[in-house]
C-alpha atoms as a PDB file:
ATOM      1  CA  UNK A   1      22.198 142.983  82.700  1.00  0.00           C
ATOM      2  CA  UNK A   2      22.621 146.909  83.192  1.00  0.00           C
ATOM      3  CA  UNK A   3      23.139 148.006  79.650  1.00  0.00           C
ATOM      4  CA  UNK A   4      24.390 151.657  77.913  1.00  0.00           C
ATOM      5  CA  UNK A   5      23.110 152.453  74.212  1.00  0.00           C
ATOM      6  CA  UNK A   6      25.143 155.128  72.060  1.00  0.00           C
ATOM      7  CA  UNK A   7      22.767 157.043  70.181  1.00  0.00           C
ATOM      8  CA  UNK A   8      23.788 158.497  67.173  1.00  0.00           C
ATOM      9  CA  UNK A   9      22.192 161.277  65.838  1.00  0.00           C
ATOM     10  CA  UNK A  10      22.435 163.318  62.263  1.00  0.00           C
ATOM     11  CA  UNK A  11      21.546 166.957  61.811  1.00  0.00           C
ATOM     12  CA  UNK A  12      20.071 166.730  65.352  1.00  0.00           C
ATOM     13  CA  UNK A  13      17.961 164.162  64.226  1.00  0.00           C
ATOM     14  CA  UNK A  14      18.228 160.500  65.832  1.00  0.00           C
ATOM     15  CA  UNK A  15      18.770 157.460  63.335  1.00  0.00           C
ATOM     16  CA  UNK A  16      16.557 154.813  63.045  1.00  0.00           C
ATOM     17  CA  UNK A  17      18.948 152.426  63.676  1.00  0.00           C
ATOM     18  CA  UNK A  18      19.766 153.145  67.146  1.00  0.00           C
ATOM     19  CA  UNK A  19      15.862 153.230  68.384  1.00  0.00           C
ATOM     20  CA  UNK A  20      16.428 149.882  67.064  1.00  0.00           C
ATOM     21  CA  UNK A  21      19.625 149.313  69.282  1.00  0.00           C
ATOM     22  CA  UNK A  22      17.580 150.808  72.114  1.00  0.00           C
ATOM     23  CA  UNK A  23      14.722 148.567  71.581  1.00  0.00           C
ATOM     24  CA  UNK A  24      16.690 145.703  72.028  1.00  0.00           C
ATOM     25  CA  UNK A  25      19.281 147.032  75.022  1.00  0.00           C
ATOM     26  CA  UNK A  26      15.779 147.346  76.901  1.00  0.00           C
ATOM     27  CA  UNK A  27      14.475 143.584  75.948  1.00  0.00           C
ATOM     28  CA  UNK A  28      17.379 142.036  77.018  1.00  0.00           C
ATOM     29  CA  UNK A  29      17.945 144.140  80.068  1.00  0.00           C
ATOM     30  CA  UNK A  30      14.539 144.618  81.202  1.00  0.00           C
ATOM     31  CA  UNK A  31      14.677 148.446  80.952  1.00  0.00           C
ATOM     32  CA  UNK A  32      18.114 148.681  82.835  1.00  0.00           C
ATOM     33  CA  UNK A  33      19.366 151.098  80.146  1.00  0.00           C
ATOM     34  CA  UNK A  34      21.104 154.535  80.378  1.00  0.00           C
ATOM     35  CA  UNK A  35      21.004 156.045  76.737  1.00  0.00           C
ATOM     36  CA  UNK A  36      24.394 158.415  75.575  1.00  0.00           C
ATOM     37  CA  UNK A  37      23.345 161.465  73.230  1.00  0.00           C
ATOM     38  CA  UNK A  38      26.139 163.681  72.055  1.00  0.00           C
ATOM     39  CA  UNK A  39      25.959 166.269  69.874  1.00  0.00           C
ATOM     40  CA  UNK A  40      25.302 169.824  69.520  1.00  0.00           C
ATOM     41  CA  UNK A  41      23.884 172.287  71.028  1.00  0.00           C
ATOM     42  CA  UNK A  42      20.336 172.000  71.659  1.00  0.00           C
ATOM     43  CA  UNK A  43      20.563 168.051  71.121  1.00  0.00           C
ATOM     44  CA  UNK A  44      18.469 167.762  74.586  1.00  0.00           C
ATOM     45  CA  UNK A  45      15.434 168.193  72.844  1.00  0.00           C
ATOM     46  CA  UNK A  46      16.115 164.679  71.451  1.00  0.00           C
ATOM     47  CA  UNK A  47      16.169 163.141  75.058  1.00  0.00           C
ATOM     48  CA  UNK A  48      12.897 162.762  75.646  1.00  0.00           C
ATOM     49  CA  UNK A  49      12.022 160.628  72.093  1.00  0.00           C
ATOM     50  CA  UNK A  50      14.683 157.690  73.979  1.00  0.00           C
ATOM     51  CA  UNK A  51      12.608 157.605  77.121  1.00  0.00           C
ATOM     52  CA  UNK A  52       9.468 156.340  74.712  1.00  0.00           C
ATOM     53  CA  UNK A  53      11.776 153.868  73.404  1.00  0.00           C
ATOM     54  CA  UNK A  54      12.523 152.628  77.101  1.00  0.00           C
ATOM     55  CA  UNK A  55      15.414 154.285  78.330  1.00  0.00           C
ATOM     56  CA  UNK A  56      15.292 154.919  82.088  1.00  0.00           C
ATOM     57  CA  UNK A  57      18.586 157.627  81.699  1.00  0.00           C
ATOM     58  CA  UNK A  58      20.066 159.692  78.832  1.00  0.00           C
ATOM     59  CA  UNK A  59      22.903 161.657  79.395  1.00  0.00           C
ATOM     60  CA  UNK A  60      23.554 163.952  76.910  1.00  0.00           C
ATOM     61  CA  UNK A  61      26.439 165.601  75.867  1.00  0.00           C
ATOM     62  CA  UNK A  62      26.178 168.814  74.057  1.00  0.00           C
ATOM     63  CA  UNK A  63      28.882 171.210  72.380  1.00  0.00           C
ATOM     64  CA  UNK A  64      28.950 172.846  68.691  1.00  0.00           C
ATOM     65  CA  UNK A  65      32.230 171.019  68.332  1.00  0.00           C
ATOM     66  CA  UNK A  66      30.755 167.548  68.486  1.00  0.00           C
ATOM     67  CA  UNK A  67      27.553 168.418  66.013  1.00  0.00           C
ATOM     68  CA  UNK A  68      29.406 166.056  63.735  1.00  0.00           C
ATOM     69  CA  UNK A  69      31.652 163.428  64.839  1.00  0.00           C
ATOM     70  CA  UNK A  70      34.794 163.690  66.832  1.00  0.00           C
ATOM     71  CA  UNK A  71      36.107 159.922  67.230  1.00  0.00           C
ATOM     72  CA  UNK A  72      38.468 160.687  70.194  1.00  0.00           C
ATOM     73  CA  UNK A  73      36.016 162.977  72.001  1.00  0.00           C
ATOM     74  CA  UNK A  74      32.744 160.077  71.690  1.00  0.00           C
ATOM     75  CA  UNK A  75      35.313 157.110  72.593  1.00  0.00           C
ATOM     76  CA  UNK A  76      36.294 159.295  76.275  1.00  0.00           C
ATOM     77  CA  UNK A  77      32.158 160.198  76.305  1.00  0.00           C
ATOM     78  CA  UNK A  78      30.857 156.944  75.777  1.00  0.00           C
ATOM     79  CA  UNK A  79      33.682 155.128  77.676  1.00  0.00           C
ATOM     80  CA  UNK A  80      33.054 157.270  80.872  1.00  0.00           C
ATOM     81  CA  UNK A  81      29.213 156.565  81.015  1.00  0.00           C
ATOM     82  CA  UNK A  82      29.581 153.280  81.019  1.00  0.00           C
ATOM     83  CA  UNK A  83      31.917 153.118  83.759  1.00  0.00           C
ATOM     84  CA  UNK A  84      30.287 155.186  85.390  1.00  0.00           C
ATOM     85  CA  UNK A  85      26.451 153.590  85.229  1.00  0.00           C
ATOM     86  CA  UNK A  86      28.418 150.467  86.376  1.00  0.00           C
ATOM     87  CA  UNK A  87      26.855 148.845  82.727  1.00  0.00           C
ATOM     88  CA  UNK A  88      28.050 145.505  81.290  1.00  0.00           C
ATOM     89  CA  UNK A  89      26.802 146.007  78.157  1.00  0.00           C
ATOM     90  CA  UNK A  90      26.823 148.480  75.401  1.00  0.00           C
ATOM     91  CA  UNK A  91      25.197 148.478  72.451  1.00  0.00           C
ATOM     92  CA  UNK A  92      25.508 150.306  69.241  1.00  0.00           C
ATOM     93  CA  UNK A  93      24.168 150.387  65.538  1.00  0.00           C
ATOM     94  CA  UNK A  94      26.365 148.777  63.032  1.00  0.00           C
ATOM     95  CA  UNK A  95      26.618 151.757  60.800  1.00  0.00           C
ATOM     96  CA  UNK A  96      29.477 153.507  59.278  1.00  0.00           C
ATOM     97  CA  UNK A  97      29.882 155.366  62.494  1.00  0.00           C
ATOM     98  CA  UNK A  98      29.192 152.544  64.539  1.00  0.00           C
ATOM     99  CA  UNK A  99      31.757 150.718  63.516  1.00  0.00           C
ATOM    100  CA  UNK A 100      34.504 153.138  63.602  1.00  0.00           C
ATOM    101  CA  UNK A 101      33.802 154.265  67.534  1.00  0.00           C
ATOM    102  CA  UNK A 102      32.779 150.681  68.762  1.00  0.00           C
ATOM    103  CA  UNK A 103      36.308 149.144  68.471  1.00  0.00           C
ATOM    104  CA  UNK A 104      37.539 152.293  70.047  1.00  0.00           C
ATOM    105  CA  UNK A 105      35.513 152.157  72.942  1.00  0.00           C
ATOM    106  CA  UNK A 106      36.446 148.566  73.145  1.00  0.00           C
ATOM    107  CA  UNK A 107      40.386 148.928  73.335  1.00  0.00           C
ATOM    108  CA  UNK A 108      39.834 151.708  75.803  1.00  0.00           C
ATOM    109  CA  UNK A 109      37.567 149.563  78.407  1.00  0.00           C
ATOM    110  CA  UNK A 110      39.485 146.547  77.625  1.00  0.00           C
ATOM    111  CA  UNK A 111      35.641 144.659  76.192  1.00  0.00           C
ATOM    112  CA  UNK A 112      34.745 142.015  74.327  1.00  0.00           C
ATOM    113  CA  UNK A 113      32.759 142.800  70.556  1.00  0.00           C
ATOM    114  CA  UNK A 114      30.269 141.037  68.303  1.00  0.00           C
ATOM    115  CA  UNK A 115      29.553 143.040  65.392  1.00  0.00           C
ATOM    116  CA  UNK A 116      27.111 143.301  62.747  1.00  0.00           C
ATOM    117  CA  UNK A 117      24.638 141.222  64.855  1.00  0.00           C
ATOM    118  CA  UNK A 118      21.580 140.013  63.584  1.00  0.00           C
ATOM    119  CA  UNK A 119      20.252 138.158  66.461  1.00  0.00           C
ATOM    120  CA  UNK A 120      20.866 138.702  70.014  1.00  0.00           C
ATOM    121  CA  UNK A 121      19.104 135.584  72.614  1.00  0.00           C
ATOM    122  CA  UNK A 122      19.624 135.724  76.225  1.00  0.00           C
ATOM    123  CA  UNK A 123      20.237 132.180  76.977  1.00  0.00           C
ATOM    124  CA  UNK A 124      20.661 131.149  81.211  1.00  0.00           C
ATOM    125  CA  UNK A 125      21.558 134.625  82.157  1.00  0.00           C
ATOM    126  CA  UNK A 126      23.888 135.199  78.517  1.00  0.00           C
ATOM    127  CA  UNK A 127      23.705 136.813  75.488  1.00  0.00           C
ATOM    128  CA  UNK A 128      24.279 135.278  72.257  1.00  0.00           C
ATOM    129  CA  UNK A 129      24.844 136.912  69.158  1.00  0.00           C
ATOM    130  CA  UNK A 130      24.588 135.764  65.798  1.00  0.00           C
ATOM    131  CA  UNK A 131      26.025 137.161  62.408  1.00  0.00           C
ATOM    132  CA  UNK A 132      27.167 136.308  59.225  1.00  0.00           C
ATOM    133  CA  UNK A 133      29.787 134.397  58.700  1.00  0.00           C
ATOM    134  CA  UNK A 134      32.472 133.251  55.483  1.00  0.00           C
ATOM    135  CA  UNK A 135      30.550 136.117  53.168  1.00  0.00           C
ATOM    136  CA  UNK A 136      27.031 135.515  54.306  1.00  0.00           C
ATOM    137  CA  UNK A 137      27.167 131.800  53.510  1.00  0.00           C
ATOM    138  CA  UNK A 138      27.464 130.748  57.338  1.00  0.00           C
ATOM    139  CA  UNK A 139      25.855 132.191  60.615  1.00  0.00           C
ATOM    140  CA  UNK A 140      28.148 132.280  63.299  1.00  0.00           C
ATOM    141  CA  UNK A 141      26.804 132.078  67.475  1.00  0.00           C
ATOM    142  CA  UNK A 142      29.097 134.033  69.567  1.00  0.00           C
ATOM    143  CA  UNK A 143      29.179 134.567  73.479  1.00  0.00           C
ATOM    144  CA  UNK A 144      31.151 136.904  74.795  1.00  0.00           C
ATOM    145  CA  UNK A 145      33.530 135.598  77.758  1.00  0.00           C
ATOM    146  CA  UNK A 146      34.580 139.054  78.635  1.00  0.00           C
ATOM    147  CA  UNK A 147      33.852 140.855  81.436  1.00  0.00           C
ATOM    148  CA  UNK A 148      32.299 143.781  79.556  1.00  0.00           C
ATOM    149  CA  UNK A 149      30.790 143.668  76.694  1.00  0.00           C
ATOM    150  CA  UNK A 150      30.170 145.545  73.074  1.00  0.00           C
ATOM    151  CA  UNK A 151      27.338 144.835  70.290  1.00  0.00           C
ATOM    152  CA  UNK A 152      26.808 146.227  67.262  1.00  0.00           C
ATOM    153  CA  UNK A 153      23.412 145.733  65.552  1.00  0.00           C
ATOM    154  CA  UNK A 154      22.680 145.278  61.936  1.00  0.00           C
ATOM    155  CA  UNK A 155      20.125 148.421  61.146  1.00  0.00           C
ATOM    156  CA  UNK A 156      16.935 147.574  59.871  1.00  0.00           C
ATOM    157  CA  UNK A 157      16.946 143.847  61.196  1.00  0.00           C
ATOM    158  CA  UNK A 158      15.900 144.842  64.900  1.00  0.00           C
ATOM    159  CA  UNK A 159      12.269 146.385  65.281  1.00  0.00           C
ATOM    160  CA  UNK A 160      11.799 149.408  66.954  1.00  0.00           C
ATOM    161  CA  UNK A 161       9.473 148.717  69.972  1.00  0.00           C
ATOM    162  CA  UNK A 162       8.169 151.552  71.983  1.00  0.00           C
ATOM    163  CA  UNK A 163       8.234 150.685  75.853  1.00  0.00           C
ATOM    164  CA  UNK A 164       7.261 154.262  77.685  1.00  0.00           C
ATOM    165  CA  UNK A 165       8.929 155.307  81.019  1.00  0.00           C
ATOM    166  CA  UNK A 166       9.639 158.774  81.954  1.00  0.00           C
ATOM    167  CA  UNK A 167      13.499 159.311  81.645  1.00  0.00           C
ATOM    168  CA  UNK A 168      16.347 160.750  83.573  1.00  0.00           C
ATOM    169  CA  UNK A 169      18.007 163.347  82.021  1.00  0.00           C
ATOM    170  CA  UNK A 170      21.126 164.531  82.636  1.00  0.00           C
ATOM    171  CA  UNK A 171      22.740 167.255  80.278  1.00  0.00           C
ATOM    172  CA  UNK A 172      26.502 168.348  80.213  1.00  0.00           C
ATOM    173  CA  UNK A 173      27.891 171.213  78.638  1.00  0.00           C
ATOM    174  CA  UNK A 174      30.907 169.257  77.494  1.00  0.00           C
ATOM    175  CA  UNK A 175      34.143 171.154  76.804  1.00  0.00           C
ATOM    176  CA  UNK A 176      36.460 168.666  74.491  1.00  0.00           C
ATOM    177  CA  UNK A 177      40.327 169.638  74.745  1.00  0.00           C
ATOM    178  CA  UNK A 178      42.678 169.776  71.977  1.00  0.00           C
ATOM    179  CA  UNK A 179      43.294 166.277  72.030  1.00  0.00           C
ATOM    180  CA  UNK A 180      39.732 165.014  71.546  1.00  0.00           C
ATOM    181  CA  UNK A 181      39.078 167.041  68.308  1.00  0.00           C
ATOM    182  CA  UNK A 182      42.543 165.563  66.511  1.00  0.00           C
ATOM    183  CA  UNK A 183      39.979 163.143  64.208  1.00  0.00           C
ATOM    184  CA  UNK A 184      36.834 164.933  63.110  1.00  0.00           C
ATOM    185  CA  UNK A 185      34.773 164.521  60.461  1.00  0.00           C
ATOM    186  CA  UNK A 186      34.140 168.287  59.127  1.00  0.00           C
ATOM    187  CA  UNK A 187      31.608 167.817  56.349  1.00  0.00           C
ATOM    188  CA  UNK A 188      28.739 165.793  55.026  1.00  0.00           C
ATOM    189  CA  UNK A 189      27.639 165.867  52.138  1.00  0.00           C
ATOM    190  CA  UNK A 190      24.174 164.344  51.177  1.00  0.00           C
ATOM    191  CA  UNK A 191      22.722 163.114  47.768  1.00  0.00           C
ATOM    192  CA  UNK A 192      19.871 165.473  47.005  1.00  0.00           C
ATOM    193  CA  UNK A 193      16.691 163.892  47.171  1.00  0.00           C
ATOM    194  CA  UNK A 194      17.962 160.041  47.076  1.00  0.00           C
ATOM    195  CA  UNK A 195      17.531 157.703  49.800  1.00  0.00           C
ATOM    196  CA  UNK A 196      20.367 156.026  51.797  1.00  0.00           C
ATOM    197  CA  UNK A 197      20.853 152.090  50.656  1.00  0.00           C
ATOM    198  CA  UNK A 198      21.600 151.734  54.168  1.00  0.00           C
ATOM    199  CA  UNK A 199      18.358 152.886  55.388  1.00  0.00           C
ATOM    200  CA  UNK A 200      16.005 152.079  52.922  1.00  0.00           C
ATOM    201  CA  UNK A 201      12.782 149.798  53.301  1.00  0.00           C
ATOM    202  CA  UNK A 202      12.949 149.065  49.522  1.00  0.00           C
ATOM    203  CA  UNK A 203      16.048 148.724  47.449  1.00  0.00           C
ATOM    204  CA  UNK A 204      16.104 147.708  43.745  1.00  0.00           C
ATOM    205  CA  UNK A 205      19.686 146.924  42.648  1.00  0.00           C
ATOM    206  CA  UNK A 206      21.209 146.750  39.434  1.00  0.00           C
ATOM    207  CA  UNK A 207      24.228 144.710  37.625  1.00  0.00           C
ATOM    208  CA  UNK A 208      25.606 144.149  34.645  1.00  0.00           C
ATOM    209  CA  UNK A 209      22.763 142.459  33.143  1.00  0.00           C
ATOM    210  CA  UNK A 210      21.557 145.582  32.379  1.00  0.00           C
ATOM    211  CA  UNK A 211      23.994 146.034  29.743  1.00  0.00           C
ATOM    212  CA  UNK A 212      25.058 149.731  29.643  1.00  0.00           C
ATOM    213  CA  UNK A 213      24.738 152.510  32.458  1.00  0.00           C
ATOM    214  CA  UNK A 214      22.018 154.557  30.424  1.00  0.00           C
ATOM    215  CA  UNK A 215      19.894 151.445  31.168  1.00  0.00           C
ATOM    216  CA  UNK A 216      19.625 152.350  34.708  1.00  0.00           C
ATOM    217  CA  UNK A 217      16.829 154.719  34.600  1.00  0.00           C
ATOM    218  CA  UNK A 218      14.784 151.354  34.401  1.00  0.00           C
ATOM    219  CA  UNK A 219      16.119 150.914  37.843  1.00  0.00           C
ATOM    220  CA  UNK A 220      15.415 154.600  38.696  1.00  0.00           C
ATOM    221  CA  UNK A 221      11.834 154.799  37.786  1.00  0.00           C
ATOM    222  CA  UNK A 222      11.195 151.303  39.557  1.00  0.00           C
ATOM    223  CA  UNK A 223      12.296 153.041  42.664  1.00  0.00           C
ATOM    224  CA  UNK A 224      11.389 155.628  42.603  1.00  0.00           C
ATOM    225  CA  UNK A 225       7.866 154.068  41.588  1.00  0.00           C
ATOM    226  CA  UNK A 226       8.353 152.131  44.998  1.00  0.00           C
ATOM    227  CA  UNK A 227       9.196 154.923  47.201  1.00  0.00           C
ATOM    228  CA  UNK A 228      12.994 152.981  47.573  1.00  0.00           C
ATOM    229  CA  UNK A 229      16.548 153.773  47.294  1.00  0.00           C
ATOM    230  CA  UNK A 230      18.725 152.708  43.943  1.00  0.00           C
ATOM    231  CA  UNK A 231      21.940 150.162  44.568  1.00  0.00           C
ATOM    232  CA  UNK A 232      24.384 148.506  42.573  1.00  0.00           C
ATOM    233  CA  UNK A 233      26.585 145.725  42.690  1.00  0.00           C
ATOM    234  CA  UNK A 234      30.479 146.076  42.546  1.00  0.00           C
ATOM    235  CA  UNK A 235      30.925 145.559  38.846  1.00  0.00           C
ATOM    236  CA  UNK A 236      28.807 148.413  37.808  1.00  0.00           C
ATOM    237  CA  UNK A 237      30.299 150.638  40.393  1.00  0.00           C
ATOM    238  CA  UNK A 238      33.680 149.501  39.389  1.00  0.00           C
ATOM    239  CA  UNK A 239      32.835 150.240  35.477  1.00  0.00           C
ATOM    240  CA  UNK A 240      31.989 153.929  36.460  1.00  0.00           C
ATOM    241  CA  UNK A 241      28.429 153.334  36.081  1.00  0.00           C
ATOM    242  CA  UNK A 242      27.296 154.362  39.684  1.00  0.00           C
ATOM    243  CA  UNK A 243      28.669 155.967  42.371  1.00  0.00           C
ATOM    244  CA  UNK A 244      30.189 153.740  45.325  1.00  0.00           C
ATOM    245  CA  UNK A 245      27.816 155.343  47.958  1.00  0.00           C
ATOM    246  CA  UNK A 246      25.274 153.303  45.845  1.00  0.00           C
ATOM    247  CA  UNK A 247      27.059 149.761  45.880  1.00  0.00           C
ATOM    248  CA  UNK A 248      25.527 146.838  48.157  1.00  0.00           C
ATOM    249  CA  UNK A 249      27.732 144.107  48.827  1.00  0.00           C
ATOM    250  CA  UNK A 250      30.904 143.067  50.776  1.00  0.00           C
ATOM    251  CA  UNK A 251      32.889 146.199  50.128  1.00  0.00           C
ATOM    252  CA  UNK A 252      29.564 148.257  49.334  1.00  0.00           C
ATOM    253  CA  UNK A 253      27.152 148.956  52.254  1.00  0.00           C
ATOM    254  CA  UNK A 254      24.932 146.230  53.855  1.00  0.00           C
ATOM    255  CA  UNK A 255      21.267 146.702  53.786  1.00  0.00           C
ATOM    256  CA  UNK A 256      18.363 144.907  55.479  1.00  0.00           C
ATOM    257  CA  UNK A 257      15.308 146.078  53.885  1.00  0.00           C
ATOM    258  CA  UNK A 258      12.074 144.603  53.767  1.00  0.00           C
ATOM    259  CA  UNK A 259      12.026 144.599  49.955  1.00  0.00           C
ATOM    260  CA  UNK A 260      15.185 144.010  48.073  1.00  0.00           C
ATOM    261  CA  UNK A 261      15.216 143.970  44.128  1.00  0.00           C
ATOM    262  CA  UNK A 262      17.896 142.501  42.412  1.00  0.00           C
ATOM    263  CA  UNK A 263      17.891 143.616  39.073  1.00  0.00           C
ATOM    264  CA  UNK A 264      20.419 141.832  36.590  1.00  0.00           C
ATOM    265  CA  UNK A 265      22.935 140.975  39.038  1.00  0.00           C
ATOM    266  CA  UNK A 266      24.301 137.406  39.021  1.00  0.00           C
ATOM    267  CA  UNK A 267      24.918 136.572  43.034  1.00  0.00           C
ATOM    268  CA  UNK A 268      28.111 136.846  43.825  1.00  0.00           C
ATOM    269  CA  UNK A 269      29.006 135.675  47.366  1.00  0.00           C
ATOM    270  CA  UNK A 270      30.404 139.347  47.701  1.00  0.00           C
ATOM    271  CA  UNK A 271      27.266 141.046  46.654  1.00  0.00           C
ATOM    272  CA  UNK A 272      25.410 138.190  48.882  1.00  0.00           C
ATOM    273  CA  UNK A 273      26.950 139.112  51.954  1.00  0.00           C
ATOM    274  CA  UNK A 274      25.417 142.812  51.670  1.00  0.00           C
ATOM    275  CA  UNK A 275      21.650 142.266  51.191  1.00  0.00           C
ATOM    276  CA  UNK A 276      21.268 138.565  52.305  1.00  0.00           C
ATOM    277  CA  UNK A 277      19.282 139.437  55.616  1.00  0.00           C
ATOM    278  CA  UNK A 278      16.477 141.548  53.394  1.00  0.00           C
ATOM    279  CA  UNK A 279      13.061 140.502  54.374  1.00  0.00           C
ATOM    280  CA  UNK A 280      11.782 140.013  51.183  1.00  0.00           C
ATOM    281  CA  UNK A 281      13.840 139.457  47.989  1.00  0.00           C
ATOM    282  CA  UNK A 282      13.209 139.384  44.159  1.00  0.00           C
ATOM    283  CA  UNK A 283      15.782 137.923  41.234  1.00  0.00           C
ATOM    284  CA  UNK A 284      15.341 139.373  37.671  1.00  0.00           C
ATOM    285  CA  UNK A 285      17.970 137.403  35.425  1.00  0.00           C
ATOM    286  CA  UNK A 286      17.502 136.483  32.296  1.00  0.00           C
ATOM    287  CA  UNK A 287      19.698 133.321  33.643  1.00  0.00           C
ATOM    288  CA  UNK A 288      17.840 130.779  34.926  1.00  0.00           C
ATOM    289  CA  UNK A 289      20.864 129.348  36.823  1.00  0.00           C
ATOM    290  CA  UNK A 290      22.007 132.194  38.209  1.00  0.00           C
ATOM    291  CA  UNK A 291      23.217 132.208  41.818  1.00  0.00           C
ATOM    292  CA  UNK A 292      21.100 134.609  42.676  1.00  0.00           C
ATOM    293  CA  UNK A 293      17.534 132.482  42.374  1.00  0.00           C
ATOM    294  CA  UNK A 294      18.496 130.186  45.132  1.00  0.00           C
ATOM    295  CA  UNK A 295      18.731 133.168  47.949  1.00  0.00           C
ATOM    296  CA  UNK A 296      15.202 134.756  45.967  1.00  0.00           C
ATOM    297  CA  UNK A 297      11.742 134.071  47.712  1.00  0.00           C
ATOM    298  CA  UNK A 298      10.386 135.156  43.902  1.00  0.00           C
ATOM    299  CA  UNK A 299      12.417 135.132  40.505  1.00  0.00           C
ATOM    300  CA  UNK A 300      12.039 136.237  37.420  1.00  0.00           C
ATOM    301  CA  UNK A 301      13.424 134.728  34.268  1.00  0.00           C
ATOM    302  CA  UNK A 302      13.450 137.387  31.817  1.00  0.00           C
ATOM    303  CA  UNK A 303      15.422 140.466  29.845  1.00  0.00           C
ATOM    304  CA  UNK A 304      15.516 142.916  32.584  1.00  0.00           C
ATOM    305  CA  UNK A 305      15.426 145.234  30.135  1.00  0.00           C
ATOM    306  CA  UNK A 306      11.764 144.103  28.881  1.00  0.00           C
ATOM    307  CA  UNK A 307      10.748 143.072  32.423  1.00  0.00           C
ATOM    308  CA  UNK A 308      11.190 146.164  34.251  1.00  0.00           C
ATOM    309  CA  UNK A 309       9.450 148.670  32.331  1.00  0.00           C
ATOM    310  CA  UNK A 310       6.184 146.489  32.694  1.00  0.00           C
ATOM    311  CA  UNK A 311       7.124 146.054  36.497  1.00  0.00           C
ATOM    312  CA  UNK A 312       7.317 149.788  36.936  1.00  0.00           C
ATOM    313  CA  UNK A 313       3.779 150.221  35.331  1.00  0.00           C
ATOM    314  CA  UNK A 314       1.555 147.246  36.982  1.00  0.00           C
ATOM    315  CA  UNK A 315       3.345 148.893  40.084  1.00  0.00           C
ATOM    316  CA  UNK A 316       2.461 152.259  39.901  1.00  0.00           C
ATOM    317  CA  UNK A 317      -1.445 150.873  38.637  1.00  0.00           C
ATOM    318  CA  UNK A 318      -1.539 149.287  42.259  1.00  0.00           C
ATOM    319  CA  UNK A 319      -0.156 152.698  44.053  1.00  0.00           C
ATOM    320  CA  UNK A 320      -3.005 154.756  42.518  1.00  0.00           C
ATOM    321  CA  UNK A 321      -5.995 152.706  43.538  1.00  0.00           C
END
């Protein structure tokens, strides 16, 4: 396999999730890999942190104009590196950016795609992919027949492994035409101070079992107790109690942390499908038949609203010491 990785970076800062990418581009290729960096200006100094990660190349693309992204501009980037590295294989992260250029790069090279992967085995001489299938209730093996090939991998399911070689880097002072800048995103706007879902090692979660939105700070101070990020499940986010950049599930974000927290939420197959691959996960329900407790590696029966606050304090007794 000769393999390309898209790297996508934020504020000139590489996400997690595509070291993880990387990681895994190298395992199954044996190192083969040519890494694509675009960004802005100065977005070379990031080259360098791929090559401990295992990349052999990294061609970087630099230009103020594609500091945030530019859909057409990446698809005619990443398309023309892996032409021209003569890869089959190109990986990305299955984030919200991941999964908008992917299918575009696809169409444009004519490739195959398995998305939101969660396993990737190379089996006599091909890769198969597995993901969730039917709303998390079914895993699904797929092998590509095509004659390239596109992956996108579920963040925070893939360790990062560091594999040092000394990369080749190859920087391009990219001039995008008209064209290439007619979809941009022009503004991000973060949460101050709160974690991503999405990239969170700990999530707790709330429902509707916790009866009314003011009841949430119970879920807040847990967190933030933790060190994690706060979610919630569609019904909450639907009733105006949270904001949608919180909700886990289906239409929500999917998460994979190693700690997931589910904190008066019943277990819909909708909310299921977004948190199903954490490592570790934890039921509070005060229903003992509750969907929920059969996905759980450790459930509690109990008022969420009694349970927590104790929760919160035994944890934060632990933290000190």
């Amino acid at each position: 396999m000769k393999a390309c990785v898209f790297i996508e970076q934020r504020s000139g800062k590489i996400k997690s999730a595509s070291l993880e990418a990387l990681s895994k581009a190298c395992e199954l290729s044996s190192g083969n890999v040519t890494a694509i960096l675009i960004g802005d200006n100065g977005i070379e100094a990031q080259a360098n942190l791929l090559g401990k990660y295992g990349a052999k190349k990294v061609n970087v693309f630099q230009n103020e104009t594609l500091r945030l992204y530019a859909a057409s501009a990446y698809t005619k980037l990443v398309s023309k590196v892996m032409l021209e590295a003569g890869a089959t294989d190109l990986f990305f992260a299955s984030t919200s950016l991941g999964k908008d250029l992917a299918p575009r790069v696809a169409v444009r090279l004519g490739a195959g795609v398995a998305s939101d992967c969660i396993e990737l085995l190379m089996t006599n001489g091909n890769v198969q992919a597995k993901r969730y299938a039917y709303s998390g209730k079914a895993i699904a093996t797929v092998e590509l027949k095509s004659e390239l090939k596109i992956y996108t991998l579920r963040p925070n399911v893939f360790p990062q492994v560091e594999t040092p070689v000394e990369p080749e880097i190859t920087v391009s002072a990219f001039n995008p035409e008209t064209a290439d800048l007619k979809e941009m995103v022009k503004e991000i706007i973060e949460s101050s101070g709160k974690l991503d879902v999405s990239e969170a090692d700990i999530v707790v979660s709330g429902g509707r079992g916790l009866k009314e939105p003011s009841n949430f700070v119970l879920v807040e101070n847990l967190a933030n107790a933790l060190g994690g990020a706060v979610g919630a499940s569609r019904a909450v986010v639907d009733a105006g109690w949270r904001p949608h950049e919180e909700q886990v599930g289906q239409t929500g974000k999917v998460v994979s942390p190693k700690l997931y927290i589910a904190v008066g939420i019943s277990g819909a197959v909708q909310h299921l499908a977004g948190m199903t691959a954490s490592k570790v996960i934890v039921a509070i329900n005060k229903d003992k038949d509750a969907p929920i407790f059969q996905i759980a590696d450790y459930g509690i029966v109990g008022d969420a609203l009694e349970v927590l606050p104790a929760l919160t304090e035994e944890f934060k007794k632990i933290l000190q010491n």
